[in-house]
N, C-alpha and C. Protein backbone atom coordinates (compact mmCIF):
# COMPACT_ATOMS: atom_id res chain seq x y z
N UNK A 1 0.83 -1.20 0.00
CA UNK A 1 0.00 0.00 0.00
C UNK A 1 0.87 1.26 0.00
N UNK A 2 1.94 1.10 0.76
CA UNK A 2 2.66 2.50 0.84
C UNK A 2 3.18 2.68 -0.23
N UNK A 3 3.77 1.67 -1.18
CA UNK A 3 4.80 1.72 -2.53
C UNK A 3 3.80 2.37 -3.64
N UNK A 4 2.49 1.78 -3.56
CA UNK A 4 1.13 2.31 -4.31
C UNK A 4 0.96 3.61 -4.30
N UNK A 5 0.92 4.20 -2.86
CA UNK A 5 0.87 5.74 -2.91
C UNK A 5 2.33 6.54 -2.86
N UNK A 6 3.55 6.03 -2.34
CA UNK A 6 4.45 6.42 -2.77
C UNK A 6 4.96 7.42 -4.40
N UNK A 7 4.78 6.50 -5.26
CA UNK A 7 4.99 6.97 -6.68
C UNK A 7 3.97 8.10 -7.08
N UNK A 8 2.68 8.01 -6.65
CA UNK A 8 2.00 9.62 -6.92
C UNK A 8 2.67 10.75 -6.25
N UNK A 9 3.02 10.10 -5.25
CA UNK A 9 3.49 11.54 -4.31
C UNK A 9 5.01 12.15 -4.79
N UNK A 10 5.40 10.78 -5.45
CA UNK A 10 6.98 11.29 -6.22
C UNK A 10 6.77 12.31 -7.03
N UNK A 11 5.86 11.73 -8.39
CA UNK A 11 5.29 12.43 -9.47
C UNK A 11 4.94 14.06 -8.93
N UNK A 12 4.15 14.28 -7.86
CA UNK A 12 3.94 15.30 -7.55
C UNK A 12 5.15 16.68 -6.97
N UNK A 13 5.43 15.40 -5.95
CA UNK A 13 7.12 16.54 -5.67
C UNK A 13 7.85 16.93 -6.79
N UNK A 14 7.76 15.50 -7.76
CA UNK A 14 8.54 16.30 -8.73
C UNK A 14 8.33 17.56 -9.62
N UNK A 15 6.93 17.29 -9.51
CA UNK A 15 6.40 18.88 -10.40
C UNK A 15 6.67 19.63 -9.67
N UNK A 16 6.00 19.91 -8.24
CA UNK A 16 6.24 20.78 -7.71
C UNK A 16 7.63 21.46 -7.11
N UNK A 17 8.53 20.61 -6.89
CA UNK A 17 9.63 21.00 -6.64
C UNK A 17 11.45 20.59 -7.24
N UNK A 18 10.93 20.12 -8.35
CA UNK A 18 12.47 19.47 -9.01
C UNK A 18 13.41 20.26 -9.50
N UNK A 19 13.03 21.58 -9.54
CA UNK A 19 14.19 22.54 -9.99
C UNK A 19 14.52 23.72 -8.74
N UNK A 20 14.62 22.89 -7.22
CA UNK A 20 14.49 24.00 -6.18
C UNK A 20 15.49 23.02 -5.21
N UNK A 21 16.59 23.49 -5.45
CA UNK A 21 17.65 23.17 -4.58
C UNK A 21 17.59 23.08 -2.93
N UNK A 22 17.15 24.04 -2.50
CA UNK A 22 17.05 24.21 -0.95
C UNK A 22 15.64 22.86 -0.92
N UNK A 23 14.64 22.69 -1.72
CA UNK A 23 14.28 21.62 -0.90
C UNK A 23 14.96 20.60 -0.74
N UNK A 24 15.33 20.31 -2.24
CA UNK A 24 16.40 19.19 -2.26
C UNK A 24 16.91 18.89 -0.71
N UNK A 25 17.41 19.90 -0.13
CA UNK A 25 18.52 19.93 0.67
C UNK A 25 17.52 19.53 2.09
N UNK A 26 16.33 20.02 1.96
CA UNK A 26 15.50 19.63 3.02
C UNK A 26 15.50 18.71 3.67
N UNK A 27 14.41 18.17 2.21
CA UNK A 27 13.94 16.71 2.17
C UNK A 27 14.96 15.86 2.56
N UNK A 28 16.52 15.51 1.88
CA UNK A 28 17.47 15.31 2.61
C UNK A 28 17.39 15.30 3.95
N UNK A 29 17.45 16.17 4.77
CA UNK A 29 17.64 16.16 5.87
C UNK A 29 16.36 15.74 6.96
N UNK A 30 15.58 16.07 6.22
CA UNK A 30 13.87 14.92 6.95
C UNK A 30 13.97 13.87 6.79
N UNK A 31 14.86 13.26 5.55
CA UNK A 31 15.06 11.74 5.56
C UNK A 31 15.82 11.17 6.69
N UNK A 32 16.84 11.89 6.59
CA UNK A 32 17.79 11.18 7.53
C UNK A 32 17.07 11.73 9.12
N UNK A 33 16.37 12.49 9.12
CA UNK A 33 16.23 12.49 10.49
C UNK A 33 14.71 12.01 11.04
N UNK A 34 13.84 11.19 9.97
CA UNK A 34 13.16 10.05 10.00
C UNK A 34 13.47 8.97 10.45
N UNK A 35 14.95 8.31 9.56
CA UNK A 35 15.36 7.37 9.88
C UNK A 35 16.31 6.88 11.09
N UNK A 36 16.64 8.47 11.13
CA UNK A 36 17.24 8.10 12.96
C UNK A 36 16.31 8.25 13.70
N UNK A 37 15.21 8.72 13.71
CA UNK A 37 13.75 8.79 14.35
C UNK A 37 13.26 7.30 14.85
N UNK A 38 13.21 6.42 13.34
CA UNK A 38 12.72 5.16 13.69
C UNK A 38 13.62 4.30 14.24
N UNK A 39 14.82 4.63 13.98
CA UNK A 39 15.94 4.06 15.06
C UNK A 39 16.30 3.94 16.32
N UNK A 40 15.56 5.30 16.79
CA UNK A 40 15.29 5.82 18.03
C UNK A 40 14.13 5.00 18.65
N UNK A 41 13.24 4.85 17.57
CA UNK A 41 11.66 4.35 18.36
C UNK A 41 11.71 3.03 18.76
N UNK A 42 12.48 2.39 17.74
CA UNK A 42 12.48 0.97 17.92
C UNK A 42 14.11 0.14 19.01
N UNK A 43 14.02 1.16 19.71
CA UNK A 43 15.39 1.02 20.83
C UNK A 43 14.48 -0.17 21.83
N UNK A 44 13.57 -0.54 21.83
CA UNK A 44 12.78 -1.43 23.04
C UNK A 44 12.40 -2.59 22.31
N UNK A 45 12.92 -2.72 20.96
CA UNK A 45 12.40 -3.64 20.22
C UNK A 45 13.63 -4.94 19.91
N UNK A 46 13.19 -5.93 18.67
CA UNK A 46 14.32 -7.03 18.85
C UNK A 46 15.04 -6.42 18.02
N UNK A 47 16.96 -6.49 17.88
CA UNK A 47 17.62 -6.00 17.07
C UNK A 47 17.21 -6.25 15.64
N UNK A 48 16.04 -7.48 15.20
CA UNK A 48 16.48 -7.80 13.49
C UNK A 48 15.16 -6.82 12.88
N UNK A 49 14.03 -6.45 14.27
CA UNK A 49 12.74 -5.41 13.55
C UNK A 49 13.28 -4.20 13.18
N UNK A 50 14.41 -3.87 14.71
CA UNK A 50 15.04 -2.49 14.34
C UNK A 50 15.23 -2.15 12.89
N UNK A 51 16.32 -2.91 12.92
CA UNK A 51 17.15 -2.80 11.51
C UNK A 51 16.21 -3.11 10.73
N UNK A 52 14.84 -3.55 10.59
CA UNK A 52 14.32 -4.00 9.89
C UNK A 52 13.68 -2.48 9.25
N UNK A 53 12.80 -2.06 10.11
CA UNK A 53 12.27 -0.93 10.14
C UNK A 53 13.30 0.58 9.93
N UNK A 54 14.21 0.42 10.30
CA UNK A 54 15.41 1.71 10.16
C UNK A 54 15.77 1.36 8.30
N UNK A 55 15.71 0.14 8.05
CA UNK A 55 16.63 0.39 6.32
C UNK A 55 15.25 0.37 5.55
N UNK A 56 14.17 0.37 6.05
CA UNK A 56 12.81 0.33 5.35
C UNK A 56 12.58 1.71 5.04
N UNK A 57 12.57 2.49 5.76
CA UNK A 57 12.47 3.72 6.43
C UNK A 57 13.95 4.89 5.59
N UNK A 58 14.17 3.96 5.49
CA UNK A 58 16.10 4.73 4.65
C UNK A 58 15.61 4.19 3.36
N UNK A 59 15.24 3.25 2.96
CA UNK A 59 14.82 2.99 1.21
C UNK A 59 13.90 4.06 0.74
N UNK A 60 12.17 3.73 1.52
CA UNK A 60 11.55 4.75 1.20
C UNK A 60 11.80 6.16 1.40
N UNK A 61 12.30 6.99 1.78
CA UNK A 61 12.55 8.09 1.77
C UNK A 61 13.49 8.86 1.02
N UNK A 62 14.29 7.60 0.97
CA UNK A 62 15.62 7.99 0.15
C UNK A 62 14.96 8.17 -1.32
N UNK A 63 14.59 7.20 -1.59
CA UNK A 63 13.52 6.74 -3.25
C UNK A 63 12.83 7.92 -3.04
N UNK A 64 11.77 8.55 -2.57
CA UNK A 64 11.33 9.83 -2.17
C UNK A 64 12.33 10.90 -2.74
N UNK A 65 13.03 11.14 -2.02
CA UNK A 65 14.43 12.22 -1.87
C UNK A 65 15.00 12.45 -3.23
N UNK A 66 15.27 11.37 -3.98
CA UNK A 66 16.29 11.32 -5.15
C UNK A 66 14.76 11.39 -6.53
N UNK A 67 13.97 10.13 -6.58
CA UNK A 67 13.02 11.05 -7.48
C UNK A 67 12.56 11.49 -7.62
N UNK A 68 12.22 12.50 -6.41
CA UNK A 68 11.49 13.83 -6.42
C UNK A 68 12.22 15.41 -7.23
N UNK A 69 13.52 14.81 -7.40
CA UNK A 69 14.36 16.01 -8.24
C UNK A 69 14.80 14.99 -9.66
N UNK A 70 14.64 13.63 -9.98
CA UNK A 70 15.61 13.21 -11.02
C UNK A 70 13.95 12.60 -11.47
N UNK A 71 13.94 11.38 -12.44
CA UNK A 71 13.36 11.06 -12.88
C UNK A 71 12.39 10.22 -12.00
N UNK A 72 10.97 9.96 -11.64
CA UNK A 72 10.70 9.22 -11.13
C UNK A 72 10.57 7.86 -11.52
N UNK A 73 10.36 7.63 -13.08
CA UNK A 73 10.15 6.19 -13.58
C UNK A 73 11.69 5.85 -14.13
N UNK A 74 12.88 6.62 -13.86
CA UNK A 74 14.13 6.28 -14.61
C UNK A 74 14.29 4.99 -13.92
N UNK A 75 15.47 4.62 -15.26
CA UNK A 75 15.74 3.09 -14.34
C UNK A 75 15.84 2.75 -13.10
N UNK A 76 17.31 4.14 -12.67
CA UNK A 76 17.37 3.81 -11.63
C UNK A 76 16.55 3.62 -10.34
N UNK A 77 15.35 4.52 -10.48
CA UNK A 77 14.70 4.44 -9.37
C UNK A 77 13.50 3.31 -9.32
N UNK A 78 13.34 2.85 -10.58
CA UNK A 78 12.64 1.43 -10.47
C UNK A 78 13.23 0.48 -9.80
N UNK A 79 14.69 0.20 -9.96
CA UNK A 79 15.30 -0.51 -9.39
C UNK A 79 15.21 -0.65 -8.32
N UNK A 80 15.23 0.64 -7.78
CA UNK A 80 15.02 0.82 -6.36
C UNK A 80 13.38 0.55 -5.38
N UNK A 81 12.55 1.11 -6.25
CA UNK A 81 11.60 0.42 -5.73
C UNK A 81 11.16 -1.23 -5.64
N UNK A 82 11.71 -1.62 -6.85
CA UNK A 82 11.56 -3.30 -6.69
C UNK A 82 12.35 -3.90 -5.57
N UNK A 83 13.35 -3.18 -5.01
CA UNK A 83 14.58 -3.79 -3.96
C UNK A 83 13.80 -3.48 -2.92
């Protein structure tokens, strides 16, 4: 479900913001401080959900992050969503 609505919301950032550097630079930095977020949350949990949830959390956002300024259907980022 999330990968489903994921890619509209790419499409959209990308219109709305693919030629605007400072978000670039944002979004960047909401990613990573998501993913130390969920790193943080899941400190009471078993080490393999952690990590489970922390590189889940670092894929999607990252995939977010990068085709919201480059292509969203380019190869590369298909790739990335199938991984």
């Amino acid at each position: 479900l999330a990968l489903v609505s994921e890619v509209p919301a790419t499409f959209a950032a990308h219109i709305a913001w693919a030629d605007q550097p400072l978000v670039a630079v944002g979004m960047t930095l909401a990613s990573g401080a998501l993913t130390a977020a969920t790193w943080w949350a899941g400190k009471d949990t078993k080490e393999a959900r952690r990590l489970h949830a922390t590189a889940t959390t670092a894929a999607a956002t990252g995939y977010l992050t990068v085709a919201s300024f480059t292509d969203p259907l380019g190869a590369t980022q298909l790739s990335w969503l199938a991984i």
